[in-house]
Protein backbone atom coordinates (compact mmCIF):
# COMPACT_ATOMS: atom_id res chain seq x y z
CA UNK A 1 61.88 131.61 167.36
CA UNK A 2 58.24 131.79 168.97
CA UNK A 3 55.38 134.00 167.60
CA UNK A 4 53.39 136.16 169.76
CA UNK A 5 50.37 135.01 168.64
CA UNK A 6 50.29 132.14 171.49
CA UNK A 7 50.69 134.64 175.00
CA UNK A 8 47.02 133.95 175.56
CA UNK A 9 47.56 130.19 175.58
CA UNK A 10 50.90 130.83 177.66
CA UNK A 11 49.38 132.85 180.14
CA UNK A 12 46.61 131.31 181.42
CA UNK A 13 46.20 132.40 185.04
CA UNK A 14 43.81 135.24 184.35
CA UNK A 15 43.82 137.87 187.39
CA UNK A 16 41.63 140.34 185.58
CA UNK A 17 39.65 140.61 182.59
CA UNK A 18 40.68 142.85 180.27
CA UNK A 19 40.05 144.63 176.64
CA UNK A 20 42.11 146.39 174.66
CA UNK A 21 41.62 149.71 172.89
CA UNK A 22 42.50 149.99 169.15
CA UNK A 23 43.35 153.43 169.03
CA UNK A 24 46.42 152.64 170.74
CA UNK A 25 49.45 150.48 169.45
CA UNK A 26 49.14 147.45 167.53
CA UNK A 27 49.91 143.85 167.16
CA UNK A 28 53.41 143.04 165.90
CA UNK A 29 52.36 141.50 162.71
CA UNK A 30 50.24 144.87 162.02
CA UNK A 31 53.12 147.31 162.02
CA UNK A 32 53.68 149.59 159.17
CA UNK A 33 56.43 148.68 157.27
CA UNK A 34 59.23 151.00 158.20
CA UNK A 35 58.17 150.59 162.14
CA UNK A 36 58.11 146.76 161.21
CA UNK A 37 62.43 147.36 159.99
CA UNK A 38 62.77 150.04 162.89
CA UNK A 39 61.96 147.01 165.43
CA UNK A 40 62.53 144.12 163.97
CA UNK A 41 65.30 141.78 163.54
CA UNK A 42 67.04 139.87 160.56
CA UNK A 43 69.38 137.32 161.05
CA UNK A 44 72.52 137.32 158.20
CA UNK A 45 74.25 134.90 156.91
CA UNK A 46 77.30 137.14 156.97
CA UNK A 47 80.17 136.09 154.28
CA UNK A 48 83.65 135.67 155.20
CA UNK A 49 85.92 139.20 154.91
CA UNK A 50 84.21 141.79 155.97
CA UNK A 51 83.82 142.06 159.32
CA UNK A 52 80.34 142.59 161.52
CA UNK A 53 80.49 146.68 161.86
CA UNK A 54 80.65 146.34 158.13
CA UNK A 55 77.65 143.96 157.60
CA UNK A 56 75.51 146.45 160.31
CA UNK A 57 76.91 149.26 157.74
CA UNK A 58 75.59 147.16 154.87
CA UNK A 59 72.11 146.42 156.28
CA UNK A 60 71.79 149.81 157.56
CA UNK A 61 72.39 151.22 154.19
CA UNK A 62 70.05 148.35 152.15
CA UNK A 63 66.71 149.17 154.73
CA UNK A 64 67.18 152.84 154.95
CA UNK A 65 67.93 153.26 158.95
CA UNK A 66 69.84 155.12 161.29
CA UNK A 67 70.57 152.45 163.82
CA UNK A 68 71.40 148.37 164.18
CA UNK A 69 72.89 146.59 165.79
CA UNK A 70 74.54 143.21 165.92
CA UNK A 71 75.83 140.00 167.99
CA UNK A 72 78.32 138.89 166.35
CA UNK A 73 78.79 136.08 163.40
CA UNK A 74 75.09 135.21 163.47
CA UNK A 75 74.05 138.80 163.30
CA UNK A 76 70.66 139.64 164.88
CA UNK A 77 69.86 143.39 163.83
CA UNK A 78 67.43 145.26 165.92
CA UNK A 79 68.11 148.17 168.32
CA UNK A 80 67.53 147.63 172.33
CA UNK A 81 66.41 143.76 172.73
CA UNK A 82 70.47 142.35 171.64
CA UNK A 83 71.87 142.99 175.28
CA UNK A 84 68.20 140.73 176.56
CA UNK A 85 69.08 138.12 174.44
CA UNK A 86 72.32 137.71 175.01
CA UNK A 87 71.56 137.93 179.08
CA UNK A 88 68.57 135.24 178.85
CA UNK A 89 70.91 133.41 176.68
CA UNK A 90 73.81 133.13 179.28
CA UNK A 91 71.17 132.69 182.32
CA UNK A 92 69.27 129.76 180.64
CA UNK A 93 72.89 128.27 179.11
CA UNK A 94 72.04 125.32 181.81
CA UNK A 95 68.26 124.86 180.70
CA UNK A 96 68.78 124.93 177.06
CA UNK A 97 71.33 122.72 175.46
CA UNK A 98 73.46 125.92 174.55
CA UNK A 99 73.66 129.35 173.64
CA UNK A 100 75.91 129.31 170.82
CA UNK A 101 76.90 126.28 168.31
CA UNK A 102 79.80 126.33 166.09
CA UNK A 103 81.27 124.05 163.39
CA UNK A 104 84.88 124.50 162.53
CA UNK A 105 87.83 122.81 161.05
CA UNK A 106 90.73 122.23 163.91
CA UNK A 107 93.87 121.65 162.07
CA UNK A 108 96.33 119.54 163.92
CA UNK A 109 100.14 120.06 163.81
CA UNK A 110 100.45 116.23 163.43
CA UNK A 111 98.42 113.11 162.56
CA UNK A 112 97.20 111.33 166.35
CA UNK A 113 94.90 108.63 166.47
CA UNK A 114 91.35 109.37 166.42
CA UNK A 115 90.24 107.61 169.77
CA UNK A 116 93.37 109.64 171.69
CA UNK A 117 91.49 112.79 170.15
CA UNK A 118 88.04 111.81 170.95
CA UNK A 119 89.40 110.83 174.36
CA UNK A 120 91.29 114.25 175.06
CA UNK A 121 88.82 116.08 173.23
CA UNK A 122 86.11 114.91 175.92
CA UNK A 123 87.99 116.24 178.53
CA UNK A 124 87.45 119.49 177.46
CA UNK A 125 83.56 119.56 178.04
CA UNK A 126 82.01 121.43 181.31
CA UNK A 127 83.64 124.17 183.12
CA UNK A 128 87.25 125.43 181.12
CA UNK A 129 89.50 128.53 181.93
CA UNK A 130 90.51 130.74 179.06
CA UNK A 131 92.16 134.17 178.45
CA UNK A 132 91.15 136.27 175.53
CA UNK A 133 93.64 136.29 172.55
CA UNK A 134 95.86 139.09 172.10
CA UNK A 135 93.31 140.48 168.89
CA UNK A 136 90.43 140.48 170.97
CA UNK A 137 89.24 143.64 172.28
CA UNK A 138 88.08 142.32 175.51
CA UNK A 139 90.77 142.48 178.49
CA UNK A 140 93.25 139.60 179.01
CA UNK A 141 92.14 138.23 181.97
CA UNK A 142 91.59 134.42 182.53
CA UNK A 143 88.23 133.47 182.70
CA UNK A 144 85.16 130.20 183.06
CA UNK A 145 83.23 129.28 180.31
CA UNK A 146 81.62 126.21 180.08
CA UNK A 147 81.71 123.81 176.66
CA UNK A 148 78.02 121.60 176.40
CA UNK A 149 79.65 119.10 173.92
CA UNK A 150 82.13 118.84 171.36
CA UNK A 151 81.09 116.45 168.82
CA UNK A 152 84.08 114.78 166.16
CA UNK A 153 82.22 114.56 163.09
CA UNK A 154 85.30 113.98 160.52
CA UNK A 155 88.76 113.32 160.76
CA UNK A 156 91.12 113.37 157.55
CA UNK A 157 94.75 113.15 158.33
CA UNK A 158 95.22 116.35 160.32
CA UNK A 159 91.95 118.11 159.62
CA UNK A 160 89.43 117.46 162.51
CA UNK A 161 85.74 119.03 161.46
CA UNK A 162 83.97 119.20 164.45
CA UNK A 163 80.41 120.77 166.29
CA UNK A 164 80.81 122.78 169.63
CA UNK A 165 78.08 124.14 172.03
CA UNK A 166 79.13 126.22 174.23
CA UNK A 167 78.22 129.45 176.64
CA UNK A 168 78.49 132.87 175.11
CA UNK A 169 82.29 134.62 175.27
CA UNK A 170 83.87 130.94 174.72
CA UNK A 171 86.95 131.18 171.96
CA UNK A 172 86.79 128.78 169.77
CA UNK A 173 90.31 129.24 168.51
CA UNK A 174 92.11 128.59 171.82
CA UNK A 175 89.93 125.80 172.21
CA UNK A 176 91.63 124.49 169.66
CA UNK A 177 95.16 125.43 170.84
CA UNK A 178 94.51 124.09 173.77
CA UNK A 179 93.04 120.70 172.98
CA UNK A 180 96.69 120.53 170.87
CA UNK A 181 98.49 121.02 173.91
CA UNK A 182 97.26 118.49 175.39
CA UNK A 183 97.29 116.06 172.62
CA UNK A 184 100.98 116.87 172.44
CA UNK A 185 100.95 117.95 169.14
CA UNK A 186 99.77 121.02 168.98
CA UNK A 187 96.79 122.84 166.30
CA UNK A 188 95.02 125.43 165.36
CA UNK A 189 91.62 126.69 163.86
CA UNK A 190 91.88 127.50 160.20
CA UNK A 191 87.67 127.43 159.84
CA UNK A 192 84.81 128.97 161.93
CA UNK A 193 81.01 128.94 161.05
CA UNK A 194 78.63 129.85 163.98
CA UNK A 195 75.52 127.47 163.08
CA UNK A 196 73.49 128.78 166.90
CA UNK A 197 72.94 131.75 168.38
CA UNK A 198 70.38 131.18 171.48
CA UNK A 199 67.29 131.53 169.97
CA UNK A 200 68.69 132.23 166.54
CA UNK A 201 69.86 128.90 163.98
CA UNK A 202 70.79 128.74 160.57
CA UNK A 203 66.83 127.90 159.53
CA UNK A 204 66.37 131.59 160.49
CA UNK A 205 69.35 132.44 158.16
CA UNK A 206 69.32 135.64 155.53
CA UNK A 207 71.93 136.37 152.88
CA UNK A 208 72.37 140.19 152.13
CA UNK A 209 71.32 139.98 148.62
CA UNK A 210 68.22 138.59 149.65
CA UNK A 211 67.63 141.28 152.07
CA UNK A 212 68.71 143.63 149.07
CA UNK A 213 66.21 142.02 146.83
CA UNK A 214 63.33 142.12 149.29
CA UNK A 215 63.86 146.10 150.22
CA UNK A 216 63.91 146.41 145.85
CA UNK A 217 60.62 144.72 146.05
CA UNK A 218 58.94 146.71 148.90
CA UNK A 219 60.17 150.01 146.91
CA UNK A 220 58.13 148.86 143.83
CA UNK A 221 55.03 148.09 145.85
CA UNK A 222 55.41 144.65 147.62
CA UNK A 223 56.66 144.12 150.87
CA UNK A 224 55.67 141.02 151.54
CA UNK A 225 59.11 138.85 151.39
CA UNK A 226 60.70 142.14 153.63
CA UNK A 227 57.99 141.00 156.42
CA UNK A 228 59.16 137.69 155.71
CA UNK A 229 62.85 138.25 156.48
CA UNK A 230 62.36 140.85 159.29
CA UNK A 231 60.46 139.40 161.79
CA UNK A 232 59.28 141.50 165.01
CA UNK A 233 61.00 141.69 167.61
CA UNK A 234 58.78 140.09 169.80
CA UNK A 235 59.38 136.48 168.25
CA UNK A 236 62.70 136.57 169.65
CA UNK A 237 61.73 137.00 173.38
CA UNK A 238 59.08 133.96 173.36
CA UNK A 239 61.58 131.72 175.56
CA UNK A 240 61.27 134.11 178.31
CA UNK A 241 58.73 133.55 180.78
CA UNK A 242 55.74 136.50 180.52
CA UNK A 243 53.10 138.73 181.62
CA UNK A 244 50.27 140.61 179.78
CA UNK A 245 49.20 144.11 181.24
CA UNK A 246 46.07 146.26 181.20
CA UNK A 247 46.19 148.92 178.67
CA UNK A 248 46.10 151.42 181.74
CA UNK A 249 49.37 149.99 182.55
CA UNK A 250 51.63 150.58 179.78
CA UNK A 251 52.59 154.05 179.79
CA UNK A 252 53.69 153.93 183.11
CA UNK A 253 55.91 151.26 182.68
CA UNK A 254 57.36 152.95 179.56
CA UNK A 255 58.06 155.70 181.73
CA UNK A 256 60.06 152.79 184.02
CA UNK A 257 57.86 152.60 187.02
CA UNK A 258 57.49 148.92 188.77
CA UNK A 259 54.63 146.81 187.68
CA UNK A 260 52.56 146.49 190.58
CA UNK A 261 49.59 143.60 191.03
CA UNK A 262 46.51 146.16 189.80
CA UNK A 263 48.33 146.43 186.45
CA UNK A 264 48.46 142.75 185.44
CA UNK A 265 45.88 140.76 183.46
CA UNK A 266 47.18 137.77 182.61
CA UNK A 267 50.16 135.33 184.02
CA UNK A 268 52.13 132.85 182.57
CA UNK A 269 52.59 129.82 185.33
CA UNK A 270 55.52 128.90 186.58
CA UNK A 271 57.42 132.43 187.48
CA UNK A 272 59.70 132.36 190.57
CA UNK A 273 61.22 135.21 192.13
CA UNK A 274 64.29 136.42 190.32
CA UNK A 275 63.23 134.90 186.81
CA UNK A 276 63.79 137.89 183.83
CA UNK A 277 60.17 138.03 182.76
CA UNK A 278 58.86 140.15 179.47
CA UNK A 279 55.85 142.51 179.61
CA UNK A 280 53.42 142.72 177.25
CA UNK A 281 50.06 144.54 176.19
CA UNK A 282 47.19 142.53 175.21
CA UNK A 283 47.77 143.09 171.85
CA UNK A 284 50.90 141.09 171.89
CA UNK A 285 53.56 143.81 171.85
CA UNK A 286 57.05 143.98 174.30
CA UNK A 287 56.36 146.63 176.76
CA UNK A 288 59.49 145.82 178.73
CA UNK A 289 61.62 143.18 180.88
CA UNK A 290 61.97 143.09 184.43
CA UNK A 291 62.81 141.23 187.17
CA UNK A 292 60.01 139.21 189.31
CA UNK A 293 59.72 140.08 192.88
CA UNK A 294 57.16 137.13 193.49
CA UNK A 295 56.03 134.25 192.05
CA UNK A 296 52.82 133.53 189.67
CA UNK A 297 50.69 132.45 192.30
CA UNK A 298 51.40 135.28 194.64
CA UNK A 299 51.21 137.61 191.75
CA UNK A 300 47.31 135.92 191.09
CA UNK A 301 46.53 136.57 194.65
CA UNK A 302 47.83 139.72 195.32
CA UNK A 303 46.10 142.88 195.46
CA UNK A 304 48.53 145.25 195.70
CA UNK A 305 52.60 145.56 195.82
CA UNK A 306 55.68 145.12 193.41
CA UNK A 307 55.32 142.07 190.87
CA UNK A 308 58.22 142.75 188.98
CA UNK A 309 60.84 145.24 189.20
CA UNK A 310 61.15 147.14 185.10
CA UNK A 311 65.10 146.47 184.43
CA UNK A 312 64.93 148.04 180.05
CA UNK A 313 61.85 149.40 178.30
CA UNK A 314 61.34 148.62 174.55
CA UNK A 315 58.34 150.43 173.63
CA UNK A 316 58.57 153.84 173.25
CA UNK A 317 56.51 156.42 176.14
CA UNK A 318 53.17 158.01 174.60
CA UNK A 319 51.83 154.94 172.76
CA UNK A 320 49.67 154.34 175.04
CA UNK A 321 47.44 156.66 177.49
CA UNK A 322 48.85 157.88 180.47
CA UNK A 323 46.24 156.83 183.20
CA UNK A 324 48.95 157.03 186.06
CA UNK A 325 50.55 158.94 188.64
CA UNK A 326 54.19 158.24 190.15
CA UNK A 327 55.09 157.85 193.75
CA UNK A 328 58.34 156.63 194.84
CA UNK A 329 58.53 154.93 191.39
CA UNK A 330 56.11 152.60 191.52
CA UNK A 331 52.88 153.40 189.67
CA UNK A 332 49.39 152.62 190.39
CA UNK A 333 46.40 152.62 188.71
């Protein structure tokens, strides 16, 4: 996960100079403590048995709030940025070596020899068809995913522990029903751990009773090791591509208007049209994400028009000062 702390050194085109006012917002790392929980995210190493609507339960219940939520095995908790990550995640799956890792134990129906399953196994990486199994509660409709590498790291007699990358929404457990198909022999998964979650790994890792034990701690007057396991949000969004706005700016775009060239203050280089870009003020914090509408050097130059087009806001209207007015949705300032 990237910090905040290095959007200066990211975005070095400067278009304006600008300074920030204190009395509005903060950096990330400055939050109070319950707006640090409210918008942050901790990653859990969730045990096997209970299922993820009862780990969210859990952590909602250990860190006193209303609402988390969660992606799945490697469960990020934070309310609002889960559906960016897991869209950046899917759009970057061919720029990043994958989006989600797994390790699990394929057990085959009968012993083959280990170069036929390396062999078959291979054939199985790039573009594959799949359609949900009958527990999912996604509809059952065949569809592409694409599998980065499957890696044989042990076989022992019929037990095959192996490491798959793959894009988001790929099962795992007809993976392995299918790779015994075609071996002829037929298997099954009988073990699952997800080790990756694009940008989330298993150094980032938190086990509930830790999380318990920090929130125990903060409650008797040290909340240091809660800061430590939450992080802000913002380190989460670093491999996105981003732009730093004038104070003057930031309501507005809370309010969902368009960030137009007068707004901007600093550009990270290398922005084409259509790349998802994140917003933020000058004091580090996620205003929003959007969509570009031109590139960074056209965005330098320009004077006026649409730089990128506000698709979810994550901070919430009124922490800044309103120095806008609306037309047609696009402010100006």
């Amino acid at each position: 996960m990237m910090k905040s702390d290095n959007l200066l050194e990211r975005c070095k085109l400067e278009k304006a100079p600008a300074v920030t006012d204190p009395r509005y917002g903060c950096a990330p790392e400055a939050r109070s403590i319950r707006e640090h929980i409210e918008r942050g995210v901790v990653v859990i190493d969730k045990p096997a048995g209970p299922t993820s609507h009862e780990v969210v339960a859990w952590v909602k219940g250990i860190v006193k709030i209303n609402k988390a939520a969660h992606t799945g095995t490697l469960d990020p908790k934070v309310t609002g940025v889960l559906p960016v990550l897991l869209g950046a995640a899917r759009k970057l799956a061919d720029t990043f070596v994958s989006d989600k890792e797994y390790v699990c134990v394929m057990k085959l129906h009968r012993e083959v020899d280990e170069d036929e399953l390396r062999e078959i196994s291979e054939e199985f990486v790039g573009k594959i068809y799949q359609r949900p199994p009958l527990k999912s509660a996604v509809k059952k409709r065949i569809r592409i995913r694409t599998v980065h590498y499957i890696e044989i790291n042990e076989v022992e007699g019929k037990n095959v522990l192996m490491k798959v990358g793959c894009e988001a929404g790929t099962y795992i457990r007809m993976l392995c029903h299918h790779i015994g198909l075609a071996l002829g022999v037929g298997a099954h998964m009988s073990q699952l751990r997800r080790t990756k979650s694009f940008p989330f790994d298993e150094d980032n890792l938190t086990k509930l009773q830790d999380l318990k034990d920090a929130y125990v701690f903060y409650e008797e007057g040290d909340e240091s090791l809660l800061r430590k396991l939450v992080v802000p949000m913002e380190y989460t969004l670093g491999h996105l591509p981003c732009i730093i706005v004038k104070d003057s700016a930031v309501d507005a775009i809370c309010h969902g208007a368009y960030l137009t060239a007068p707004g901007i203050s600093r550009i990270e280089e290398g922005i084409n049209i259509g790349n998802r870009v994140i917003i933020y003020t000058l004091k580090g914090e996620a205003v929003s994400i959007g969509e570009a509408k031109m590139n960074s050097k056209d965005m330098l130059r320009a004077e006026k028009g649409i730089c990128v087009e506000t698709e979810k806001v994550f901070m919430k209207t009124g922490t800044y000062m309103k120095r806008w007015r609306r037309r047609a949705e696009v402010a100006e300032w």
